[in-house]
N, C-alpha and C. Protein backbone atom coordinates (compact mmCIF):
# COMPACT_ATOMS: atom_id res chain seq x y z
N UNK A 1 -66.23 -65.75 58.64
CA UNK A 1 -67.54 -65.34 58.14
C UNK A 1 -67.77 -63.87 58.48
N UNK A 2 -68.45 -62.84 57.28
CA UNK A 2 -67.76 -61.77 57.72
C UNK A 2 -69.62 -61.49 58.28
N UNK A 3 -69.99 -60.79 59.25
CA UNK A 3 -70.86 -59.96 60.01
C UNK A 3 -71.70 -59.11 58.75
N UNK A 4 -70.97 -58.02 58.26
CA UNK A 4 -71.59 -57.58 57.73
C UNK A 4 -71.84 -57.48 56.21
N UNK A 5 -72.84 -56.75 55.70
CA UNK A 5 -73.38 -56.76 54.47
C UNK A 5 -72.59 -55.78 53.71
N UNK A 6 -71.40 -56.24 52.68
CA UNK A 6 -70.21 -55.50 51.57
C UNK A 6 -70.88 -54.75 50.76
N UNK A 7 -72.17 -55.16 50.79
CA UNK A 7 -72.64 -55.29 48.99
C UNK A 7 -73.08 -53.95 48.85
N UNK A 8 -73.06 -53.33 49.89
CA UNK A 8 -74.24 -51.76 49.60
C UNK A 8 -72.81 -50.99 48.90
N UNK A 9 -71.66 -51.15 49.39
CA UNK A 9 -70.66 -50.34 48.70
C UNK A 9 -71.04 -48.57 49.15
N UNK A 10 -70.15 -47.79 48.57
CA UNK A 10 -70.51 -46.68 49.47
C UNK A 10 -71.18 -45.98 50.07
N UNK A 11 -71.70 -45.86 51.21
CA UNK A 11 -72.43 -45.13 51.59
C UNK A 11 -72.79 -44.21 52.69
N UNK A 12 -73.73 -43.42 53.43
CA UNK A 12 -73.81 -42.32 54.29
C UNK A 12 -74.31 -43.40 55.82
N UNK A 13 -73.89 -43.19 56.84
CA UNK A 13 -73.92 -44.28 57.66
C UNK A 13 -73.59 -43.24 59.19
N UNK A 14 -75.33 -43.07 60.18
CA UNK A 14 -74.75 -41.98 61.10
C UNK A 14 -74.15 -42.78 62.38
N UNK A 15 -73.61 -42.38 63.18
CA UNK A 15 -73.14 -42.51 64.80
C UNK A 15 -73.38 -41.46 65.50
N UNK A 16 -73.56 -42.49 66.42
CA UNK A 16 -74.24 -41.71 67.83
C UNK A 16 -73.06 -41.53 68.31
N UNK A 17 -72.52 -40.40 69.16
CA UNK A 17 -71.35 -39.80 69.81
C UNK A 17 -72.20 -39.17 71.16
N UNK A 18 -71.23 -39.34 71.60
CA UNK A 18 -71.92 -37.97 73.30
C UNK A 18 -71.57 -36.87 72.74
N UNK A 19 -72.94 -36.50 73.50
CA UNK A 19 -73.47 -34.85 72.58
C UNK A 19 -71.88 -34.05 73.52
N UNK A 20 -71.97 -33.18 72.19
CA UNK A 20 -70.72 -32.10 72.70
C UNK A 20 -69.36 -32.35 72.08
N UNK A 21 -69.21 -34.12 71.98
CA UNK A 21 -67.64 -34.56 71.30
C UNK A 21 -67.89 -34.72 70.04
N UNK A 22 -68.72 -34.36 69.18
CA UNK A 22 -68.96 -34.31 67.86
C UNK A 22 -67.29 -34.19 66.76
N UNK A 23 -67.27 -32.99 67.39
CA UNK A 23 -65.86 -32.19 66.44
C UNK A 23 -64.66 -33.48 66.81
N UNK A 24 -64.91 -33.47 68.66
CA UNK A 24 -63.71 -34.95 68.88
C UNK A 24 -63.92 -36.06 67.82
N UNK A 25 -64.44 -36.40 67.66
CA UNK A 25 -65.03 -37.86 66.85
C UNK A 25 -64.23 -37.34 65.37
N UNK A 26 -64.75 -36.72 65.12
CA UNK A 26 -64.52 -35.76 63.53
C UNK A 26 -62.97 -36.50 63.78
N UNK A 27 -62.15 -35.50 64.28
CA UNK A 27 -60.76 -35.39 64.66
C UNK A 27 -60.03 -36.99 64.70
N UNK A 28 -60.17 -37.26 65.36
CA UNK A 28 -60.25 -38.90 66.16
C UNK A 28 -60.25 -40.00 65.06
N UNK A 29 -61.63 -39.83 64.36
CA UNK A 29 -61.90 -40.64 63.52
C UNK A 29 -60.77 -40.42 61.94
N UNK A 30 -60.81 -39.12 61.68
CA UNK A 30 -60.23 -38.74 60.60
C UNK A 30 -58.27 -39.39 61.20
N UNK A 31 -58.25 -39.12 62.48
CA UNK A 31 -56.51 -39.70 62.68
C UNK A 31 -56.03 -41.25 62.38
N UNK A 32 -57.44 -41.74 63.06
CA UNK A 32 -57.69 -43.19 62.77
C UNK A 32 -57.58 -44.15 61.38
N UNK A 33 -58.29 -43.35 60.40
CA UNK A 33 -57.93 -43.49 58.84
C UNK A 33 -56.63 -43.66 58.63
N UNK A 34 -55.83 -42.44 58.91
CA UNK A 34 -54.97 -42.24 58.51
C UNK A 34 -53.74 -43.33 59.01
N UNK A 35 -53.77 -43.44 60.08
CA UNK A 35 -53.00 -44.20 60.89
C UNK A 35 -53.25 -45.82 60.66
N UNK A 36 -54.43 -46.12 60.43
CA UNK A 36 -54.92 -47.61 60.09
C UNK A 36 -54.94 -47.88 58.62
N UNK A 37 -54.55 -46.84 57.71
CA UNK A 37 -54.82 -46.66 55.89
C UNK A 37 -56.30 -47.45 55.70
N UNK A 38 -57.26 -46.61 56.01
CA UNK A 38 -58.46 -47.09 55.57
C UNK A 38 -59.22 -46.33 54.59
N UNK A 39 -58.14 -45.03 54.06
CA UNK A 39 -59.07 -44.60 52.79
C UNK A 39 -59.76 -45.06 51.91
N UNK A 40 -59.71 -46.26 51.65
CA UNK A 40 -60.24 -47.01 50.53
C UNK A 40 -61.48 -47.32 50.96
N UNK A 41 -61.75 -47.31 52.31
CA UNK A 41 -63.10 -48.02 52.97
C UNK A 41 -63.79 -47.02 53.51
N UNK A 42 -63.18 -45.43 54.43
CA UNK A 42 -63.82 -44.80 55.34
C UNK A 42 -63.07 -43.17 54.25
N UNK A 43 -64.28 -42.96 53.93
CA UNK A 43 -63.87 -41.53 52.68
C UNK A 43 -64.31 -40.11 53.37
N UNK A 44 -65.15 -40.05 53.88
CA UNK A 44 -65.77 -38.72 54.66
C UNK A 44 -66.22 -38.70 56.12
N UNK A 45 -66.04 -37.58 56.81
CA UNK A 45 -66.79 -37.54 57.90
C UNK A 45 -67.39 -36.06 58.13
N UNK A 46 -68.50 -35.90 58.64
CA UNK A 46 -69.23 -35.00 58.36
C UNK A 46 -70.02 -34.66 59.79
N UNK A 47 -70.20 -33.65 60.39
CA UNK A 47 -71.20 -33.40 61.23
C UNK A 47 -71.77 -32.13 60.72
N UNK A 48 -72.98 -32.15 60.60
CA UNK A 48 -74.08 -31.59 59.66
C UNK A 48 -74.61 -29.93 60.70
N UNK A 49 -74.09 -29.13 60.24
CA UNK A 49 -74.32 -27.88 61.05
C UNK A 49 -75.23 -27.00 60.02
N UNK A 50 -76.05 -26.08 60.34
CA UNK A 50 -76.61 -25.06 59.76
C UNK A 50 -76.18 -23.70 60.15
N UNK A 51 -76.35 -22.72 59.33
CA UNK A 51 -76.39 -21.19 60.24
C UNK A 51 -77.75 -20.51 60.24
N UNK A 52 -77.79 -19.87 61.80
CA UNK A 52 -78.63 -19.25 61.93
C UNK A 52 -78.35 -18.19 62.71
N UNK A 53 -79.56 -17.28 62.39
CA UNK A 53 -79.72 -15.81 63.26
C UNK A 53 -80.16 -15.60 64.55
N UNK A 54 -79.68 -15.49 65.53
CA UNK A 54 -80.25 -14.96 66.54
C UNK A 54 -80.03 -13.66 67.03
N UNK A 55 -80.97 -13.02 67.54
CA UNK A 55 -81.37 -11.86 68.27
C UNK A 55 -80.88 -12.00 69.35
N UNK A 56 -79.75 -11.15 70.55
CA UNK A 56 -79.78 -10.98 71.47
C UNK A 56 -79.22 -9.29 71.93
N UNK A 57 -80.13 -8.93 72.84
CA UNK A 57 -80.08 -7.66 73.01
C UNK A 57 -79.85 -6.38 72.09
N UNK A 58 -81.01 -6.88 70.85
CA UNK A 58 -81.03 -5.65 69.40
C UNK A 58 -79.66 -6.03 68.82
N UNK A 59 -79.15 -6.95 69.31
CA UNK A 59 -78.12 -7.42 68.18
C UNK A 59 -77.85 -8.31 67.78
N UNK A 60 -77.56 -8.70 66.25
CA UNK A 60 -78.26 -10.03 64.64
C UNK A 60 -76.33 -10.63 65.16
N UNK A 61 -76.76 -11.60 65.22
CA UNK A 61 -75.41 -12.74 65.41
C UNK A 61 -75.80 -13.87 64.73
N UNK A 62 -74.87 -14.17 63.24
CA UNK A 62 -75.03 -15.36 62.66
C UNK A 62 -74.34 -16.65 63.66
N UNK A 63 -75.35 -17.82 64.24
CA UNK A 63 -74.33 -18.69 64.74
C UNK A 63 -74.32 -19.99 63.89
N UNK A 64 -73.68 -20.92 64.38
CA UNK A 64 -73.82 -21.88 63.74
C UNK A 64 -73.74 -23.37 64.48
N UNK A 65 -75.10 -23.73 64.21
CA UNK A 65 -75.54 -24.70 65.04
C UNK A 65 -75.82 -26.53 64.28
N UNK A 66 -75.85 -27.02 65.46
CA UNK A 66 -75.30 -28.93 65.11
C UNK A 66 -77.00 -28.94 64.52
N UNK A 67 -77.25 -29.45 63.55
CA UNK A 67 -78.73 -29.92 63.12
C UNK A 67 -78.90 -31.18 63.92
N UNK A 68 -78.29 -32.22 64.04
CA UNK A 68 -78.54 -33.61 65.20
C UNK A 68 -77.39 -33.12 66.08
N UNK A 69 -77.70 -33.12 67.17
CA UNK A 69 -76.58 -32.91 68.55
C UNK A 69 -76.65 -34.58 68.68
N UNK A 70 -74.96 -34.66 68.69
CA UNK A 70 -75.15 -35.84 69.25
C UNK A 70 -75.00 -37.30 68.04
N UNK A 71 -74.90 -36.77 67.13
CA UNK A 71 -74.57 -37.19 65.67
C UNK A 71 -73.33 -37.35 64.64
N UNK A 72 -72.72 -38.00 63.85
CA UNK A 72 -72.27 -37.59 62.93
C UNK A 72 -72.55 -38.81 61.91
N UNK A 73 -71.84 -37.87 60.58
CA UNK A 73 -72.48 -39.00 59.29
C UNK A 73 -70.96 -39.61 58.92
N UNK A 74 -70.89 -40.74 58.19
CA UNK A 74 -69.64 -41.12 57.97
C UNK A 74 -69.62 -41.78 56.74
N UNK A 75 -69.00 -41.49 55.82
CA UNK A 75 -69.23 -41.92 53.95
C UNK A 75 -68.17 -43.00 54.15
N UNK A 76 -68.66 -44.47 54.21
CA UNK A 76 -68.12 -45.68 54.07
C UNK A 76 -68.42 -46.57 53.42
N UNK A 77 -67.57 -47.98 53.22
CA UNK A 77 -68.03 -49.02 52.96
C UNK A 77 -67.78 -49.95 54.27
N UNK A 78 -69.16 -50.29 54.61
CA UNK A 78 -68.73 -50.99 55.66
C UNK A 78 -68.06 -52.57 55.50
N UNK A 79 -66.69 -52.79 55.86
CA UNK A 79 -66.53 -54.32 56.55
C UNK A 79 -66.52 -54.66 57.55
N UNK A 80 -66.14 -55.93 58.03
CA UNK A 80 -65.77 -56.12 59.40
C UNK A 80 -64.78 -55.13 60.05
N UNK A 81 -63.52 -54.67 59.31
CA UNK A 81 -62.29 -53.98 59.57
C UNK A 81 -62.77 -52.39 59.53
N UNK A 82 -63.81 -52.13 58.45
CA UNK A 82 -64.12 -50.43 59.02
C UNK A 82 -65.05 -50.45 59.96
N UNK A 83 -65.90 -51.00 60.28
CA UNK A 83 -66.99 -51.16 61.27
C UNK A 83 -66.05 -51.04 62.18
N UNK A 84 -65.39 -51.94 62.58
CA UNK A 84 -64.25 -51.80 63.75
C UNK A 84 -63.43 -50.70 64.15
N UNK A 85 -63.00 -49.95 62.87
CA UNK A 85 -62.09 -49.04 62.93
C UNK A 85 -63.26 -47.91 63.95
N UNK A 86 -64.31 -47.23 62.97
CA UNK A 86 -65.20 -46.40 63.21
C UNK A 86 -65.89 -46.58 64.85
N UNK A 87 -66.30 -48.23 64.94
CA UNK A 87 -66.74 -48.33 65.64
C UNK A 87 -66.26 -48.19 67.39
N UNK A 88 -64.65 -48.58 67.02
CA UNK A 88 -63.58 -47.98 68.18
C UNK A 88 -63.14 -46.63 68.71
N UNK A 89 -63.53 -45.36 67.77
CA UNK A 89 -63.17 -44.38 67.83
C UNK A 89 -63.66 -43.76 69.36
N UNK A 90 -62.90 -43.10 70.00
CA UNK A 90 -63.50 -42.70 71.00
C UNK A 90 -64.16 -41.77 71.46
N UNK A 91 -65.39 -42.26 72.08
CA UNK A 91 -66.86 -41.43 72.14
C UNK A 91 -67.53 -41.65 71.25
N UNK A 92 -67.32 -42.82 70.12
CA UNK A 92 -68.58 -43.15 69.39
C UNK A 92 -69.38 -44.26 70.60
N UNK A 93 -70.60 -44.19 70.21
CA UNK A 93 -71.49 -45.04 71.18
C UNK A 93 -71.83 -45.84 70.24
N UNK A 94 -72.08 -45.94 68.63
CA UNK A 94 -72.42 -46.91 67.94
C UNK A 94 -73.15 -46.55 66.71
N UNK A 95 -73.48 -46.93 65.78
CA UNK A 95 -73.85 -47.13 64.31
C UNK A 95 -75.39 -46.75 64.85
N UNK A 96 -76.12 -46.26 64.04
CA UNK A 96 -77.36 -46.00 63.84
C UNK A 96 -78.01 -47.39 63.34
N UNK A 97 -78.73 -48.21 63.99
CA UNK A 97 -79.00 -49.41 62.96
C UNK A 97 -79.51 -50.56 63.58
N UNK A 98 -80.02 -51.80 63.23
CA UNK A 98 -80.38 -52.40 64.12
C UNK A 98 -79.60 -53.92 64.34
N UNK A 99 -78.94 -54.13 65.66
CA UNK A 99 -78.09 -54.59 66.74
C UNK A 99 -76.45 -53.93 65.90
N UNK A 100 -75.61 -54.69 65.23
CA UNK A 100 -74.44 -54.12 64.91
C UNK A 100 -73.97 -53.94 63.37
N UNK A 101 -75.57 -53.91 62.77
CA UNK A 101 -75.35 -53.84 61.61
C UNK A 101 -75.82 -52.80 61.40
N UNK A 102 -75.18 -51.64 60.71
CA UNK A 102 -75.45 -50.20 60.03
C UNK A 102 -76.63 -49.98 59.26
N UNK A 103 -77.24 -49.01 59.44
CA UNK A 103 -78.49 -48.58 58.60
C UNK A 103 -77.94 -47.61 57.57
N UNK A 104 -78.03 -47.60 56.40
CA UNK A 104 -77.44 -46.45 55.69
C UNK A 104 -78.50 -45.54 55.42
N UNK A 105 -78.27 -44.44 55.32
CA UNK A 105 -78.83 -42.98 54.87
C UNK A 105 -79.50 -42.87 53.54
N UNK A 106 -80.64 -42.69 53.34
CA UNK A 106 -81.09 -42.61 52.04
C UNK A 106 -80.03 -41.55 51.05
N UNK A 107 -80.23 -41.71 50.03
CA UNK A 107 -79.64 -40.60 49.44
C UNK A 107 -80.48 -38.99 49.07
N UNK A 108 -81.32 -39.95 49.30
CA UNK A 108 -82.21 -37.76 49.41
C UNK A 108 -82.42 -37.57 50.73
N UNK A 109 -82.42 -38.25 51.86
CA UNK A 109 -81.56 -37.54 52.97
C UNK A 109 -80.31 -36.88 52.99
N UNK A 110 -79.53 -37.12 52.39
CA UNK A 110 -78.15 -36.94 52.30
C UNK A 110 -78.04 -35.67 51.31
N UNK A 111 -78.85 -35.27 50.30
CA UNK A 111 -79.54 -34.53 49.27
C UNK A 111 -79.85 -33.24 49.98
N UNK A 112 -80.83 -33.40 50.81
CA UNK A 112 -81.38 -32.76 51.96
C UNK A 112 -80.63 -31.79 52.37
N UNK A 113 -79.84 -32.62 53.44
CA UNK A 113 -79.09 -32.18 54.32
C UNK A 113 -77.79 -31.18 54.22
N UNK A 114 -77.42 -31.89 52.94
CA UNK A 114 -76.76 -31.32 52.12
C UNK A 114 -77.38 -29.66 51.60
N UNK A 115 -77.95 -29.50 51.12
CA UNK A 115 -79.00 -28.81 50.65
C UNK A 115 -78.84 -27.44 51.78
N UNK A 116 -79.35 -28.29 53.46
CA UNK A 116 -79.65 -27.42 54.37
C UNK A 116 -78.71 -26.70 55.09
N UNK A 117 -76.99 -27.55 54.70
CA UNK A 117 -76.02 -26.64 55.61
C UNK A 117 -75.78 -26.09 54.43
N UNK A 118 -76.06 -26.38 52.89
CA UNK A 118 -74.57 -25.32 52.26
C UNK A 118 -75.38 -23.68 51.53
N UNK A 119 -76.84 -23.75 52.63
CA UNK A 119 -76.80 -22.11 52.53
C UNK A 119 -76.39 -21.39 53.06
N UNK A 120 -75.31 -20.45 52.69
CA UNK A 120 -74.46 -19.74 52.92
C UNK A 120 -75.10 -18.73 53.85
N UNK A 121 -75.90 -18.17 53.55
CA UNK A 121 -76.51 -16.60 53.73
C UNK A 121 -78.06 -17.61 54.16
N UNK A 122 -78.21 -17.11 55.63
CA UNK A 122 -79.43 -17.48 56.64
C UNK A 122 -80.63 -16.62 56.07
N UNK A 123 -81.70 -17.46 55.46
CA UNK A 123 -82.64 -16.49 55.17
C UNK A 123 -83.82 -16.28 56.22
N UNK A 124 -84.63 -14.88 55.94
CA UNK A 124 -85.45 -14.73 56.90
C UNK A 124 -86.88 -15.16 56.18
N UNK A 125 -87.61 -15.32 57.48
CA UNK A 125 -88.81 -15.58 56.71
C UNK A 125 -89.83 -15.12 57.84
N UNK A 126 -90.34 -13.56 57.01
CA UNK A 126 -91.59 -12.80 57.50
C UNK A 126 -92.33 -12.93 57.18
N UNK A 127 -93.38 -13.51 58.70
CA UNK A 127 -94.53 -13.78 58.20
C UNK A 127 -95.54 -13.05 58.71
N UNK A 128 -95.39 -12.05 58.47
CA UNK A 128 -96.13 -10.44 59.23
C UNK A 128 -96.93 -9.74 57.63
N UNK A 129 -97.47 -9.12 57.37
CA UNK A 129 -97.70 -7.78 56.36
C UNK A 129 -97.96 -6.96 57.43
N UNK A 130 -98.32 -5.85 56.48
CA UNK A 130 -98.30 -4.53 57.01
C UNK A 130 -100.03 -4.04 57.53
N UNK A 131 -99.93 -3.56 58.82
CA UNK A 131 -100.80 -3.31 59.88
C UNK A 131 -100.88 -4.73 60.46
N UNK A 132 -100.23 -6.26 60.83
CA UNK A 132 -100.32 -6.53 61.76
C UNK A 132 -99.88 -6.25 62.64
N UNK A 133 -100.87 -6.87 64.11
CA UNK A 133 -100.57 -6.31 65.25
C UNK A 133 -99.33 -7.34 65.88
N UNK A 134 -98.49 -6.97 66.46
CA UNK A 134 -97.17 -7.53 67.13
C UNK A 134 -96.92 -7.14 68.33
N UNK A 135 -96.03 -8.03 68.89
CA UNK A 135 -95.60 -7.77 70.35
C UNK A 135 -94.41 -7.74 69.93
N UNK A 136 -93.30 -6.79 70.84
CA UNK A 136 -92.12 -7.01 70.46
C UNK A 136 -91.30 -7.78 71.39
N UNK A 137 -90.50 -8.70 71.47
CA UNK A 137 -89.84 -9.80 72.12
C UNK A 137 -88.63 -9.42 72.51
N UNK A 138 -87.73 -8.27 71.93
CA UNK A 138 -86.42 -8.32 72.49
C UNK A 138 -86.34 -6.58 72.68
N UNK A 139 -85.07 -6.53 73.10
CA UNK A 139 -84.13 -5.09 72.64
C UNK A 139 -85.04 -3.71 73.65
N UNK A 140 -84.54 -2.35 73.40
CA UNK A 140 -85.39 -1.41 74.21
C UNK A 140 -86.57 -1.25 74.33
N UNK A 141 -87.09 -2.12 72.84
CA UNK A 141 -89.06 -1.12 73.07
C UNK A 141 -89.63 -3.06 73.68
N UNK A 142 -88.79 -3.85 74.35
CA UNK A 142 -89.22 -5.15 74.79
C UNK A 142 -90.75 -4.54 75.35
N UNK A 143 -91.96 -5.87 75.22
CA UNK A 143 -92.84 -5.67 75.28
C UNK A 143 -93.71 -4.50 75.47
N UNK A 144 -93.44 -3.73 74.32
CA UNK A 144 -94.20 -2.83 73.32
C UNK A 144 -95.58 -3.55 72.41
N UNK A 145 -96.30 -2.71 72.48
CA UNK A 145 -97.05 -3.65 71.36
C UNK A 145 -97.84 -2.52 69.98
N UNK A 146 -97.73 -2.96 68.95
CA UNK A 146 -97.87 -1.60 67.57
C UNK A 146 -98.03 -2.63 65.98
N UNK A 147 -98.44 -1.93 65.29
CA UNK A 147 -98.83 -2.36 64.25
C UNK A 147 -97.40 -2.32 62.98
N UNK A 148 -97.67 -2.90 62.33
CA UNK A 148 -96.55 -3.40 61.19
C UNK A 148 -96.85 -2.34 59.87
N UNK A 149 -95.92 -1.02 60.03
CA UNK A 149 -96.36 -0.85 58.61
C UNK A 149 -95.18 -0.47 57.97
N UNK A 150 -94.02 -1.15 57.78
CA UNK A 150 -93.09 -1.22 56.63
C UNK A 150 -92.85 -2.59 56.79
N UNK A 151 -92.28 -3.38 55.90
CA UNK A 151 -91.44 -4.70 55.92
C UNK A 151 -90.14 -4.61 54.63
N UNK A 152 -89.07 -4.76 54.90
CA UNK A 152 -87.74 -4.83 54.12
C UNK A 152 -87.14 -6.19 54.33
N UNK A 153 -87.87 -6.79 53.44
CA UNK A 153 -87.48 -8.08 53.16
C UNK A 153 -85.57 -8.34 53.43
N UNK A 154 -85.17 -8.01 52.61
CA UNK A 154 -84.04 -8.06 52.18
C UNK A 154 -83.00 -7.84 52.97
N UNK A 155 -83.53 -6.78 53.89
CA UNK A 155 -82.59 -6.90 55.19
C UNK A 155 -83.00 -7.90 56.63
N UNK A 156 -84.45 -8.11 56.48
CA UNK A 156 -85.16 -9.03 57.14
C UNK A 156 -84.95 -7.42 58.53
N UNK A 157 -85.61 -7.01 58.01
CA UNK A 157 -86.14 -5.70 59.34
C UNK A 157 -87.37 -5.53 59.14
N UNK A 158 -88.45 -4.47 59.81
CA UNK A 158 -89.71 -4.50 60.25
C UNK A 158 -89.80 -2.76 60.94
N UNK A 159 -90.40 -2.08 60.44
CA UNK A 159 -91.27 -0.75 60.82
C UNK A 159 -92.41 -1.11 61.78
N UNK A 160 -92.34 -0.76 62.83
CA UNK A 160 -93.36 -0.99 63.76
C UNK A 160 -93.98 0.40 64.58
N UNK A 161 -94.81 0.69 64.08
CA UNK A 161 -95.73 1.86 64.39
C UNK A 161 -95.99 1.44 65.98
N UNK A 162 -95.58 2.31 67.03
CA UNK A 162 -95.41 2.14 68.89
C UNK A 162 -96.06 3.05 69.15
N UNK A 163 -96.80 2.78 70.20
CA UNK A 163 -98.01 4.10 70.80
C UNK A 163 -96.77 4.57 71.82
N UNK A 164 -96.08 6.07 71.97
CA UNK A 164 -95.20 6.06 72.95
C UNK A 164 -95.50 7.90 73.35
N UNK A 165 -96.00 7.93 74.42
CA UNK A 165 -96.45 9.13 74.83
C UNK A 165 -97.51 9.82 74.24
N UNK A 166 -98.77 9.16 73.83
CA UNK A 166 -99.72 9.57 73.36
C UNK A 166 -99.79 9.65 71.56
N UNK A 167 -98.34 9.74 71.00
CA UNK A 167 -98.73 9.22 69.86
C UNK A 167 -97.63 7.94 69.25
N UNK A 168 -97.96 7.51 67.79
CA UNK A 168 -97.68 7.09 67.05
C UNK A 168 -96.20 7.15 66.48
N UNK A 169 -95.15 6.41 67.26
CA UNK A 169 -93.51 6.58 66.87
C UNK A 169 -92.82 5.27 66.09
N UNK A 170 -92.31 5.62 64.74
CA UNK A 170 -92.12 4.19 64.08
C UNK A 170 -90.60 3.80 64.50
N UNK A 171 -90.51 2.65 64.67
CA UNK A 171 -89.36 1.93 65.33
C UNK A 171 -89.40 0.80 64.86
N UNK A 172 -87.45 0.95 64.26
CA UNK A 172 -87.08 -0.02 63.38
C UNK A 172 -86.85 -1.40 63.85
N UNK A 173 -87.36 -2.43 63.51
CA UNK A 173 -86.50 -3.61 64.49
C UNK A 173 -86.00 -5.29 63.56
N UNK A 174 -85.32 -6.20 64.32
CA UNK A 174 -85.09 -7.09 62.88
C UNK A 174 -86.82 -7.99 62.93
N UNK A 175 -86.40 -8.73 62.01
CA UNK A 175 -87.62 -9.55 61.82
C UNK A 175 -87.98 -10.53 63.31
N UNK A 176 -86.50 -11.04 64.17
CA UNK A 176 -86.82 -11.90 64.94
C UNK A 176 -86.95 -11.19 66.36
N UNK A 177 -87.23 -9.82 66.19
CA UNK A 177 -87.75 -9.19 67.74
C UNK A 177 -88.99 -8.93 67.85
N UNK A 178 -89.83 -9.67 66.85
CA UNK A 178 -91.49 -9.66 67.24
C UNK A 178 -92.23 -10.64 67.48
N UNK A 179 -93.45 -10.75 67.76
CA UNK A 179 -94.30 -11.79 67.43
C UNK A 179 -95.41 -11.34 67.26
N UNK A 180 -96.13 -12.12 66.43
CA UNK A 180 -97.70 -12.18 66.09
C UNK A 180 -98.47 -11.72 67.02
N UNK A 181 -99.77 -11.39 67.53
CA UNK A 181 -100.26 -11.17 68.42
C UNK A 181 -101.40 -12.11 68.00
């Protein structure tokens, strides 16, 4: 008598892994296929990363970060024999779902997500105009405080008018070395 439910046929299905062995699992799981011939049942594995910008010390570093730490998605059909396969891999902790039966992934989750890693190019999003007042958060003029009067979208930089020795000195900075005041 088989455990689980055949009938959903392919689908997006996450596991919990210990945060950090993500890529292991990836690896692991993908050897496992291969070695057990379960292509027919276990088709993708996926851990869902985004890129982003961070600021450290006046300098823009695209990184690229896990959207669930601690996650991955796996495009199956579950049986007893892939549940098993997947479910043996080492450092999976278990199926997303409730007791040992899999929850599958909507498909506009999957839409989504999809959606959210395959932008290439990290966009910025300024939410300043020109003459607000700002604090600045990083780099040499760190907690400075001056008004906003250029914005360049496109490079995601910011003109910030600085009171610095009695007058008015504009200083260039990216979008993520300020804040609102």
């Amino acid at each position: 008598m088989s455990k689980q439910n055949t009938s959903l046929g392919k689908r997006w299905y996450v596991l919990h892994t210990y945060s950090g062995y993500e890529e292991n699992v990836d690896h692991n799981l993908k050897q496992r296929v291969e070695s057990m011939d379960m292509h027919d049942k276990i088709f993708n594995v996926l851990i869902p990363k985004e890129k982003k910008i961070k600021v450290k010390n006046g300098k823009r570093k695209v990184v690229e970060e896990k959207i669930f730490p601690g996650y991955v998605l796996v495009e199956m059909i579950v049986t007893d024999d892939s549940w098993y396969v997947v479910r043996n891999t080492p450092n999976v902790t278990g199926f997303v779902g409730t007791g040992t039966i899999p929850t599958p992934v909507s498909d506009e989750e999957i839409k989504n997500l999809q959606k959210r890693m395959g932008l290439e190019e990290p966009k910025f999003k300024i939410d300043v105009e020109i003459g607000t007042p700002v604090k600045i958060n990083d780099g040499p003029f760190k907690n400075f405080e001056g008004k906003v009067s250029a914005i360049d979208e496109a490079r995601g930089k910011i003109k910030v008018l600085v009171n610095m020795f009695g007058r008015e000195t504009p200083v260039e900075l990216d979008c993520l070395q300020i804040i609102k005041l």
